[in-house]
PDB file of N, CA and C in Angstrom:
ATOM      1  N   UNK A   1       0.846  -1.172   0.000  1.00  0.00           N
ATOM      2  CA  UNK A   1       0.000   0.000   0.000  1.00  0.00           C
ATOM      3  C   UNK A   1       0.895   1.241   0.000  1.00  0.00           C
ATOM      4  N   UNK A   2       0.836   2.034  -0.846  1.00  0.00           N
ATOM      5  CA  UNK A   2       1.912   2.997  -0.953  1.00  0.00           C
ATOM      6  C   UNK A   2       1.020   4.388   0.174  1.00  0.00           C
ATOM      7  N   UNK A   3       2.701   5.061   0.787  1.00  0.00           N
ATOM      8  CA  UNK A   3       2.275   6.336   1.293  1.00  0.00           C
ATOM      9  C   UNK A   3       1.004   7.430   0.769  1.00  0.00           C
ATOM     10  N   UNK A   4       0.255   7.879   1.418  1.00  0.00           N
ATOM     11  CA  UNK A   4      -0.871   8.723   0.835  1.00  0.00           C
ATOM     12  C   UNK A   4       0.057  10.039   0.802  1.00  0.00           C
ATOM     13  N   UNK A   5      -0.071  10.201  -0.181  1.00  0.00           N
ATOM     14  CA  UNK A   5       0.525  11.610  -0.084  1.00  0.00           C
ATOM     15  C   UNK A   5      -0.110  12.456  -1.670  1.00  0.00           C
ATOM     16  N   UNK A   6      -0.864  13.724  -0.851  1.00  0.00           N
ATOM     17  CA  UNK A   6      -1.740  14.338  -2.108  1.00  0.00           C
ATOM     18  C   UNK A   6      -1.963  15.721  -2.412  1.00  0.00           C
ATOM     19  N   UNK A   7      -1.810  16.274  -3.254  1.00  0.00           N
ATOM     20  CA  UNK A   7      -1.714  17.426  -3.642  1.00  0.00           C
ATOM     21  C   UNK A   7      -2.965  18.183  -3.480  1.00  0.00           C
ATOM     22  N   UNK A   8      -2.455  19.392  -2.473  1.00  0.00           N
ATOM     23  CA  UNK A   8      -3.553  20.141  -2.652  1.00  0.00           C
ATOM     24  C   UNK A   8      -3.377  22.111  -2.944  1.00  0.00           C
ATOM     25  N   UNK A   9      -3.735  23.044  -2.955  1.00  0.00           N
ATOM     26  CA  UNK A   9      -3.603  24.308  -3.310  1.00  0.00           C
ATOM     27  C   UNK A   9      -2.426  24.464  -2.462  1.00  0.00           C
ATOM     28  N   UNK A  10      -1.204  24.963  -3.670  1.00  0.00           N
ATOM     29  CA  UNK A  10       0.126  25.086  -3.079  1.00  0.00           C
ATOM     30  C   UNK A  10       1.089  24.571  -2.589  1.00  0.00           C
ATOM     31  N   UNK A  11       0.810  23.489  -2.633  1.00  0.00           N
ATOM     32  CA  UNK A  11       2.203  22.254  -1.559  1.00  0.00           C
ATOM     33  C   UNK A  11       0.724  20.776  -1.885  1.00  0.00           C
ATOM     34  N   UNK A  12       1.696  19.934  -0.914  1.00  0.00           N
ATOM     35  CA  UNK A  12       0.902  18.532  -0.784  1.00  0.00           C
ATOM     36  C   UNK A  12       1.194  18.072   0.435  1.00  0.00           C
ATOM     37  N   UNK A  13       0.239  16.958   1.047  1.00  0.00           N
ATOM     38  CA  UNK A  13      -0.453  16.698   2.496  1.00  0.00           C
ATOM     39  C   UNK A  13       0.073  15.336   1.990  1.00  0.00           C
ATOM     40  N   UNK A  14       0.741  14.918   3.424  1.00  0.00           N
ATOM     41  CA  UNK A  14       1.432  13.328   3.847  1.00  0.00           C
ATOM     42  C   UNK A  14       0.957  13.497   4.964  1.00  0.00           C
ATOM     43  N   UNK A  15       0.577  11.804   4.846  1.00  0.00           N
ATOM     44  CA  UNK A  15      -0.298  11.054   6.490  1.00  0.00           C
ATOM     45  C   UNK A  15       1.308  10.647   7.065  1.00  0.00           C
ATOM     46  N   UNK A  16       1.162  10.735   8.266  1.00  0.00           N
ATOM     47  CA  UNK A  16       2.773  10.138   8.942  1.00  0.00           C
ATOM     48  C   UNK A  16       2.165   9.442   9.842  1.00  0.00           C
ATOM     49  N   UNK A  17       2.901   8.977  10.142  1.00  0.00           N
ATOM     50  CA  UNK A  17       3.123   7.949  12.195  1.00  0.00           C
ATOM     51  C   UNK A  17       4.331   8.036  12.533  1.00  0.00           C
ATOM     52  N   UNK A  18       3.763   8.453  13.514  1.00  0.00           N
ATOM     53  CA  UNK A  18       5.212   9.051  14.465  1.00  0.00           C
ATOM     54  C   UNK A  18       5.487   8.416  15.547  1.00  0.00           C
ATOM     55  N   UNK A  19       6.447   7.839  16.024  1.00  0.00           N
ATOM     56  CA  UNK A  19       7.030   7.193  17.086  1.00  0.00           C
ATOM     57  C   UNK A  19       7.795   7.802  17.905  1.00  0.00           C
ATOM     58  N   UNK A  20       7.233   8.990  18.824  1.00  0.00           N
ATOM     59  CA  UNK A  20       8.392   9.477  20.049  1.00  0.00           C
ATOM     60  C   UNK A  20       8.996   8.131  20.917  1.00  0.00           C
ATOM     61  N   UNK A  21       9.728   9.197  21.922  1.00  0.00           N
ATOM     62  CA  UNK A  21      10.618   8.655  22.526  1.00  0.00           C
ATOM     63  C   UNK A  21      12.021   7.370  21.617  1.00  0.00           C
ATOM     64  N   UNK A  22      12.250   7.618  20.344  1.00  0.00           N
ATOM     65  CA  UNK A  22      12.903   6.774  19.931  1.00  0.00           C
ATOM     66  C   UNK A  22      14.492   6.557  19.935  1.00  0.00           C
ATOM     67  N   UNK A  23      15.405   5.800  19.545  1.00  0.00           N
ATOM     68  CA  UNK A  23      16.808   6.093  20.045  1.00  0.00           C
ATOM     69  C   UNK A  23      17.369   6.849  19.173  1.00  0.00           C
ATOM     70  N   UNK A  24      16.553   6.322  17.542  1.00  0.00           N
ATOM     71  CA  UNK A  24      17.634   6.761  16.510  1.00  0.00           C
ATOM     72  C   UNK A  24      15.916   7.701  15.796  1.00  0.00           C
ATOM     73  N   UNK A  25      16.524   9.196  15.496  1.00  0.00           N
ATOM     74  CA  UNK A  25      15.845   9.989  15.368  1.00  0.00           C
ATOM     75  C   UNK A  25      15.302   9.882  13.428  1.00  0.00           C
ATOM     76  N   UNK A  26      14.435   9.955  12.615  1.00  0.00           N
ATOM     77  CA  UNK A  26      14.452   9.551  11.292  1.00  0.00           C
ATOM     78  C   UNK A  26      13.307   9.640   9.986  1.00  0.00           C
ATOM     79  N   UNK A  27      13.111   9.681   8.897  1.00  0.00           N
ATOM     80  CA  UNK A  27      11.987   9.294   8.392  1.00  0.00           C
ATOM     81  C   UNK A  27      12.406   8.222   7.663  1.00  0.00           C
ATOM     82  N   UNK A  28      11.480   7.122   8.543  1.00  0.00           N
ATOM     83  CA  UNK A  28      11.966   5.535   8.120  1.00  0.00           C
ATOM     84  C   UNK A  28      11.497   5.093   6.736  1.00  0.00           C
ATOM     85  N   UNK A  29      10.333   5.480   6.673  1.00  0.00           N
ATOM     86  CA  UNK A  29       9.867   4.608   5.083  1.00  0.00           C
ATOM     87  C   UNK A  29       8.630   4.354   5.387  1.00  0.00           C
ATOM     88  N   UNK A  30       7.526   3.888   4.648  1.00  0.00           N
ATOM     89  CA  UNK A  30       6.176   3.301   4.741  1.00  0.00           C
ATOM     90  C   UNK A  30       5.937   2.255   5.990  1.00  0.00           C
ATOM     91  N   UNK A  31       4.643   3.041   6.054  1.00  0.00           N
ATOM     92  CA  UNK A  31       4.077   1.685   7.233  1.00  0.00           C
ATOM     93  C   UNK A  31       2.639   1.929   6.680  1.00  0.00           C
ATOM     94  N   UNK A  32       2.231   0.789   5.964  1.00  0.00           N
ATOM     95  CA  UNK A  32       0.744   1.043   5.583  1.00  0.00           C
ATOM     96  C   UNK A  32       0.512   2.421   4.858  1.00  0.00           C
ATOM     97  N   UNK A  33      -0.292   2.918   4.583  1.00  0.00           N
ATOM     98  CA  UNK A  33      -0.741   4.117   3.921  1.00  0.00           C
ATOM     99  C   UNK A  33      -0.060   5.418   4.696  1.00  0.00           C
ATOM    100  N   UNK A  34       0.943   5.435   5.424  1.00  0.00           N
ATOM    101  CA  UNK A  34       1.875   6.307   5.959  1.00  0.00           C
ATOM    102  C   UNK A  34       3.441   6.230   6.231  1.00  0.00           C
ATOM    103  N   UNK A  35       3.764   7.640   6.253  1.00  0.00           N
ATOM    104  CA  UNK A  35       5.161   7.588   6.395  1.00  0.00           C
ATOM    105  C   UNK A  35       5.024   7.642   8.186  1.00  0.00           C
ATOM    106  N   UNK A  36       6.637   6.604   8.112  1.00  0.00           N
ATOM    107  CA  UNK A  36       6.679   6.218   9.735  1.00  0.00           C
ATOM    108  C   UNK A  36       7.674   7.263   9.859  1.00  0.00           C
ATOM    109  N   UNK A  37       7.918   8.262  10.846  1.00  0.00           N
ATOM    110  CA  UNK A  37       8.808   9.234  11.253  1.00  0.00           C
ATOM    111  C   UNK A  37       8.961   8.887  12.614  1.00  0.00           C
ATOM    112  N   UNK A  38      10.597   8.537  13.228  1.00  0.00           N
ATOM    113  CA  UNK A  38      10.652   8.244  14.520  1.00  0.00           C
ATOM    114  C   UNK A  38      11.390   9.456  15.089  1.00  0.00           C
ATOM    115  N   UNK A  39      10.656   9.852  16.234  1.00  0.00           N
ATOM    116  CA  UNK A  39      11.410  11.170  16.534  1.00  0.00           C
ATOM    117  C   UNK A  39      11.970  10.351  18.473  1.00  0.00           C
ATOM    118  N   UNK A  40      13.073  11.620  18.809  1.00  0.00           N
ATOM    119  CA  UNK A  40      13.777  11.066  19.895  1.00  0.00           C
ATOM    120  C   UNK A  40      12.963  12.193  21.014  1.00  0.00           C
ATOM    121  N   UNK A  41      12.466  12.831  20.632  1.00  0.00           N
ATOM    122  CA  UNK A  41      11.260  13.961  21.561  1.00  0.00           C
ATOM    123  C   UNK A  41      10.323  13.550  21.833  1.00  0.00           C
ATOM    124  N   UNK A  42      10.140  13.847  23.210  1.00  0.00           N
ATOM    125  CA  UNK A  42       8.631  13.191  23.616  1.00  0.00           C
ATOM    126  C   UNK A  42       7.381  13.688  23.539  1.00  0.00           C
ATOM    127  N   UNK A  43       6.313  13.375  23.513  1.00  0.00           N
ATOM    128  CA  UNK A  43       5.059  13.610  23.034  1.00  0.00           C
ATOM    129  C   UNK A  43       4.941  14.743  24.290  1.00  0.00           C
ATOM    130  N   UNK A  44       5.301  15.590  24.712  1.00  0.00           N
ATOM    131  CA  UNK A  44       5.152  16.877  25.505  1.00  0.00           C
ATOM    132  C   UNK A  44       5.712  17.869  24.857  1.00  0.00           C
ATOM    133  N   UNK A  45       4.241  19.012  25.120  1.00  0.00           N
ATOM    134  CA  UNK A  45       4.917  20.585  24.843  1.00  0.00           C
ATOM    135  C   UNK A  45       5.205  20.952  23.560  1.00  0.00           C
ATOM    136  N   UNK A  46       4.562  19.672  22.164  1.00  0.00           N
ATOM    137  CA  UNK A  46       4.629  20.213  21.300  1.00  0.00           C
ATOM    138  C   UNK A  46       6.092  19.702  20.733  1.00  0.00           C
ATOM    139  N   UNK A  47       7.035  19.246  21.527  1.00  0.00           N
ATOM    140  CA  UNK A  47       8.126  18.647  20.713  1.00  0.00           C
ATOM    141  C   UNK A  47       8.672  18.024  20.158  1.00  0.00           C
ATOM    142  N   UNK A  48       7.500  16.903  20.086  1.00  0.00           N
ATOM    143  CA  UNK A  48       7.579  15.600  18.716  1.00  0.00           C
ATOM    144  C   UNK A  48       7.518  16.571  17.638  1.00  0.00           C
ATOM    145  N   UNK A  49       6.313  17.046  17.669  1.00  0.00           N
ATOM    146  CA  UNK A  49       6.017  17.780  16.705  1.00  0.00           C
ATOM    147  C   UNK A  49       6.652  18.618  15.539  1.00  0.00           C
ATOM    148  N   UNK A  50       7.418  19.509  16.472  1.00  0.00           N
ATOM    149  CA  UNK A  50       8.282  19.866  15.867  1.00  0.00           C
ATOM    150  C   UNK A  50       9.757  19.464  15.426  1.00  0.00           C
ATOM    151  N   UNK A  51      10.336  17.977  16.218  1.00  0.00           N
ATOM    152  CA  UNK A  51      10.808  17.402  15.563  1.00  0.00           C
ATOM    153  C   UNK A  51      10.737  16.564  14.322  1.00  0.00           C
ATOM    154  N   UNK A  52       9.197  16.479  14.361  1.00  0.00           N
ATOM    155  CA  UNK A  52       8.803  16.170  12.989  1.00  0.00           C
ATOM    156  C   UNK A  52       8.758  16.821  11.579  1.00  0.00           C
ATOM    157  N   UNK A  53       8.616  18.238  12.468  1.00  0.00           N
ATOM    158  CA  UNK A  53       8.660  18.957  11.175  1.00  0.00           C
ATOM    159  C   UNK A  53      10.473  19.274  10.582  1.00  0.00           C
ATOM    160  N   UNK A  54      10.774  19.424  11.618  1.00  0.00           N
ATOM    161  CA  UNK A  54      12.424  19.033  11.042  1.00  0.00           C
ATOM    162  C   UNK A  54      13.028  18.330  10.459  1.00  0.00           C
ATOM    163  N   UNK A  55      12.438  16.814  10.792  1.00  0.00           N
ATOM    164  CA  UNK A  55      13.146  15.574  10.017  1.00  0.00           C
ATOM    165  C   UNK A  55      12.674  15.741   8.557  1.00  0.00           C
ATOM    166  N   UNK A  56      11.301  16.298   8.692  1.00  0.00           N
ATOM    167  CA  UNK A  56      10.247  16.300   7.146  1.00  0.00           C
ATOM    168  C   UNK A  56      10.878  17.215   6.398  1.00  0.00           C
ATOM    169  N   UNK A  57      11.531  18.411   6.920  1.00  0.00           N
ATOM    170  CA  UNK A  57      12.172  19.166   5.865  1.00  0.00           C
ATOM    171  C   UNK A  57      13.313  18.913   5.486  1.00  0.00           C
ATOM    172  N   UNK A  58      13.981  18.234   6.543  1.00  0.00           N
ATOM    173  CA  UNK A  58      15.574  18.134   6.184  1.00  0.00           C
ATOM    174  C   UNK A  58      15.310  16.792   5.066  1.00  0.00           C
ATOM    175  N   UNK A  59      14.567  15.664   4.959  1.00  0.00           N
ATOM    176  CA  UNK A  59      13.942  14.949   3.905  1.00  0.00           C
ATOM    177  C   UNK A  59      13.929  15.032   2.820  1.00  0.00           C
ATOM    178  N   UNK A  60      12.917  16.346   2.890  1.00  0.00           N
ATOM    179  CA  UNK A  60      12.265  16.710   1.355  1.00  0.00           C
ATOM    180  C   UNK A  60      13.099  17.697   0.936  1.00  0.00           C
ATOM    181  N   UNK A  61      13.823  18.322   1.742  1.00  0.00           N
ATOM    182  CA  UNK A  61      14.581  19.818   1.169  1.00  0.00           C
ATOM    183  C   UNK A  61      14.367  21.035   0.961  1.00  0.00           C
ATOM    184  N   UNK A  62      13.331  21.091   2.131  1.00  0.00           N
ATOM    185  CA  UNK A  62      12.602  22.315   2.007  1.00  0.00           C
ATOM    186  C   UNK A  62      12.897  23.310   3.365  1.00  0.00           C
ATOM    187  N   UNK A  63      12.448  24.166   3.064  1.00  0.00           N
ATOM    188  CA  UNK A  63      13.247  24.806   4.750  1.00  0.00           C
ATOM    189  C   UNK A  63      11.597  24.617   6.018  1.00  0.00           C
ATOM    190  N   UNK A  64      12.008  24.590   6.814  1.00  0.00           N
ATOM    191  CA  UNK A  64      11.262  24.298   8.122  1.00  0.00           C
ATOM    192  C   UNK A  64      10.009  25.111   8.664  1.00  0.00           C
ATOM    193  N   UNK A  65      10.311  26.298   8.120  1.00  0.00           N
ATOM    194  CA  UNK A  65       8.689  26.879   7.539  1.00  0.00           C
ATOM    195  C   UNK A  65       7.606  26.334   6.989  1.00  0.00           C
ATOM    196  N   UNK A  66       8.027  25.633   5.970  1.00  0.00           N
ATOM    197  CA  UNK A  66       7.739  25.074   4.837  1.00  0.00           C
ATOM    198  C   UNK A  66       6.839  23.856   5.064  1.00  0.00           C
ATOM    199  N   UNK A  67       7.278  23.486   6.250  1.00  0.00           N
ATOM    200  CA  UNK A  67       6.052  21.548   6.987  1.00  0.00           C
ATOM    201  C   UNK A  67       5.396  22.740   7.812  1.00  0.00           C
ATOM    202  N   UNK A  68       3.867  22.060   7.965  1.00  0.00           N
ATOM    203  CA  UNK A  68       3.084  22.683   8.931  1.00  0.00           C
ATOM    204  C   UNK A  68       1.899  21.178   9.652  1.00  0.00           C
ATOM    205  N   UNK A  69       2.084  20.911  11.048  1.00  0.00           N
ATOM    206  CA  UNK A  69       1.447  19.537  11.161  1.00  0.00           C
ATOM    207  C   UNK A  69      -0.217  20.134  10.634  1.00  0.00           C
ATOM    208  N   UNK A  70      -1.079  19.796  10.215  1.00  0.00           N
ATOM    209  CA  UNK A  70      -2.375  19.871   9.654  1.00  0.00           C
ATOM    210  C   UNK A  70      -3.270  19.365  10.252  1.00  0.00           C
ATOM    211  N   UNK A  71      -2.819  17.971  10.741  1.00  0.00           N
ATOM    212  CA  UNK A  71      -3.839  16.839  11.777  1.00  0.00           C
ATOM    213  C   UNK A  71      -3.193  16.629  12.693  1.00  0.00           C
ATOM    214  N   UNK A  72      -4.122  16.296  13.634  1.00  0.00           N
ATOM    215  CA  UNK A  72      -3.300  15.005  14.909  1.00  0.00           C
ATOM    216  C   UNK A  72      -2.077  15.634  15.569  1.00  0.00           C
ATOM    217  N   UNK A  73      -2.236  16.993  16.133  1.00  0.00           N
ATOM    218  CA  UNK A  73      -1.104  17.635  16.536  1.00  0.00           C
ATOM    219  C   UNK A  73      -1.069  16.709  17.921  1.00  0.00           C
ATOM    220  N   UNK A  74      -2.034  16.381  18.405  1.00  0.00           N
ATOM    221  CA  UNK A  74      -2.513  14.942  20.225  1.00  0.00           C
ATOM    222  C   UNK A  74      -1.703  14.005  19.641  1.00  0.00           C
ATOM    223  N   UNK A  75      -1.954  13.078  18.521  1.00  0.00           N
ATOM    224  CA  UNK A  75      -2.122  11.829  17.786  1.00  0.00           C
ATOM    225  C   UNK A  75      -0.533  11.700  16.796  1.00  0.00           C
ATOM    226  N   UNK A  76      -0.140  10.042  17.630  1.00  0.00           N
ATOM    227  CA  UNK A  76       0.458   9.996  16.481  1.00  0.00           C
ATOM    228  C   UNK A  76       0.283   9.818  15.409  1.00  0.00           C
ATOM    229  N   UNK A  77      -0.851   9.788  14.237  1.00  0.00           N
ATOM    230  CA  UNK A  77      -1.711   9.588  13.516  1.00  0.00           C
ATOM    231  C   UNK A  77      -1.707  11.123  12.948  1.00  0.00           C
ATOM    232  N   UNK A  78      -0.509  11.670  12.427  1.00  0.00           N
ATOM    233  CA  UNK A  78      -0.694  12.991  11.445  1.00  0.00           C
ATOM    234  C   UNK A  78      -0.881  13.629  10.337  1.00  0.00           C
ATOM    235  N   UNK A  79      -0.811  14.746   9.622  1.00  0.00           N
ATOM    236  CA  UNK A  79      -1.064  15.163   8.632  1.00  0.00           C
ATOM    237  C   UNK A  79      -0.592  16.032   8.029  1.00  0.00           C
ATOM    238  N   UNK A  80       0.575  16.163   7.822  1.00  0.00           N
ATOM    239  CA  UNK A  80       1.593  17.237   7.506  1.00  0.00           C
ATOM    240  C   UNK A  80       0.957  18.157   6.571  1.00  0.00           C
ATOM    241  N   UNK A  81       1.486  19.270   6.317  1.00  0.00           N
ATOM    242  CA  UNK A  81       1.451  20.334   4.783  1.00  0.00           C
ATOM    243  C   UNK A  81       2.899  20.297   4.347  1.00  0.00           C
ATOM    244  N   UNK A  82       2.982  20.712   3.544  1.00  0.00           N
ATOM    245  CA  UNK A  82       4.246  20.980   2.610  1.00  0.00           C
ATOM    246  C   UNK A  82       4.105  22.039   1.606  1.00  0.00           C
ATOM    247  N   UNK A  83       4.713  22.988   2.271  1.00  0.00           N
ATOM    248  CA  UNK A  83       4.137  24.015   1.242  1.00  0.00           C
ATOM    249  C   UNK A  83       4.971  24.277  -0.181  1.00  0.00           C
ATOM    250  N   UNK A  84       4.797  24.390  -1.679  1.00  0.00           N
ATOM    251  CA  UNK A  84       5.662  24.698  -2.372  1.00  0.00           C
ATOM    252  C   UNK A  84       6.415  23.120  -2.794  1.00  0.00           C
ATOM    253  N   UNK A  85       5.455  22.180  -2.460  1.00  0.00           N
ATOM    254  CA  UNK A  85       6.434  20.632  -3.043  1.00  0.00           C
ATOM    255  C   UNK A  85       4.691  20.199  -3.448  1.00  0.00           C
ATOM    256  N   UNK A  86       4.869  19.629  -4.774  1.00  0.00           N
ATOM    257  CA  UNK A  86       3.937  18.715  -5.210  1.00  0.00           C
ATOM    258  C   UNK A  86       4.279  17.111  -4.489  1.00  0.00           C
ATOM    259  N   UNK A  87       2.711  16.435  -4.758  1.00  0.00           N
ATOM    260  CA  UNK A  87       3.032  14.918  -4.265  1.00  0.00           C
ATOM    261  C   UNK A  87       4.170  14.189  -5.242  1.00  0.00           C
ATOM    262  N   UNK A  88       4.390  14.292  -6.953  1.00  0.00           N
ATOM    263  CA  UNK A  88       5.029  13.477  -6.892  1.00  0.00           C
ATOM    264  C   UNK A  88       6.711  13.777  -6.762  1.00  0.00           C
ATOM    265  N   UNK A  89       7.046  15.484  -6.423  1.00  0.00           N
ATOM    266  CA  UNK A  89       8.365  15.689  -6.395  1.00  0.00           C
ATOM    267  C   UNK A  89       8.491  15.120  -4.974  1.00  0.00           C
ATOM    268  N   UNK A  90       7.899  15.053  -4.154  1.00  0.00           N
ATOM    269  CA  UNK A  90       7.634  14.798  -2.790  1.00  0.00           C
ATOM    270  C   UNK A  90       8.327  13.144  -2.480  1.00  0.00           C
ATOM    271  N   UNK A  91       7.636  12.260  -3.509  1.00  0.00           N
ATOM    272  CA  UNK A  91       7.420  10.979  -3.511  1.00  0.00           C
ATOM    273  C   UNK A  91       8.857  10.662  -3.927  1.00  0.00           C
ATOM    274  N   UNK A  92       9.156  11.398  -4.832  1.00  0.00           N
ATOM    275  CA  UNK A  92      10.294  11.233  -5.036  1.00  0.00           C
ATOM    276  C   UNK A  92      11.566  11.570  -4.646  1.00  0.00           C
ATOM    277  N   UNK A  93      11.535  12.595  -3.404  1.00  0.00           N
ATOM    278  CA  UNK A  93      12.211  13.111  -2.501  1.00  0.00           C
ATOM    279  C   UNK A  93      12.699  12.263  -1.242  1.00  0.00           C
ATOM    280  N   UNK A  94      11.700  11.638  -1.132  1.00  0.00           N
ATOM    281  CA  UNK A  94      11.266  10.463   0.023  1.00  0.00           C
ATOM    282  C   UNK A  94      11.859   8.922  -0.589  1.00  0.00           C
ATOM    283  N   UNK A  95      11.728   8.950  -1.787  1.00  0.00           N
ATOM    284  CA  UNK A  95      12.807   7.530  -2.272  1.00  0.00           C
ATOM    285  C   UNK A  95      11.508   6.556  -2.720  1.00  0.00           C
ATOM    286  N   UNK A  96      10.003   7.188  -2.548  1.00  0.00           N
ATOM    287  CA  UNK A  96       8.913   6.369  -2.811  1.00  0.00           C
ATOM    288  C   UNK A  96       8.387   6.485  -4.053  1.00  0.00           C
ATOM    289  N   UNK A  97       8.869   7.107  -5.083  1.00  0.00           N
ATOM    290  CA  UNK A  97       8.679   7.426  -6.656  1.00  0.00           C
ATOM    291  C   UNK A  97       9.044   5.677  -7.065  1.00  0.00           C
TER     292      UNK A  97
END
């Protein structure tokens, strides 16, 4: 089942799962209809979060402005933005083209 990842006005939206507390910090690859992102920040204060949005840019190559979480800011169950990247430069950024 490939990553959902879909274009919408201006950038494109990826479903993630995120795994705080992890050893090795990362965006691993598919898990089901999402990208698995393991972050070493814990689900407090907002700082998975934004380690997520870090790993997602340093990824795709975009600067850190640029990810905005969309869903599930509670949930590891998210919804990134990407502003200024289509899904399939995206897909292909990610190694999933």
């Amino acid at each position: 089942m490939p990553v959902r990842i879909e274009n919408e006005p201006g950038g494109c939206r990826i479903d993630v799962r995120v795994v705080p507390g992890s050893r090795r910090a990362g965006v691993v690859g598919p898990l089901g209809d999402r990208l698995k992102v393991k972050v070493a920040a814990p689900p407090e204060d907002g700082r998975a979060n934004a380690e997520v949005r870090r790993l997602l840019a340093a990824a795709l190559g975009v600067p850190d402005h640029a990810v905005t979480i969309a869903q599930g800011h509670a949930r590891p169950e998210k919804q990134a933005r990407i502003a200024g990247l289509g899904s399939d430069e995206a897909r292909r950024r990610l190694g999933l083209a």
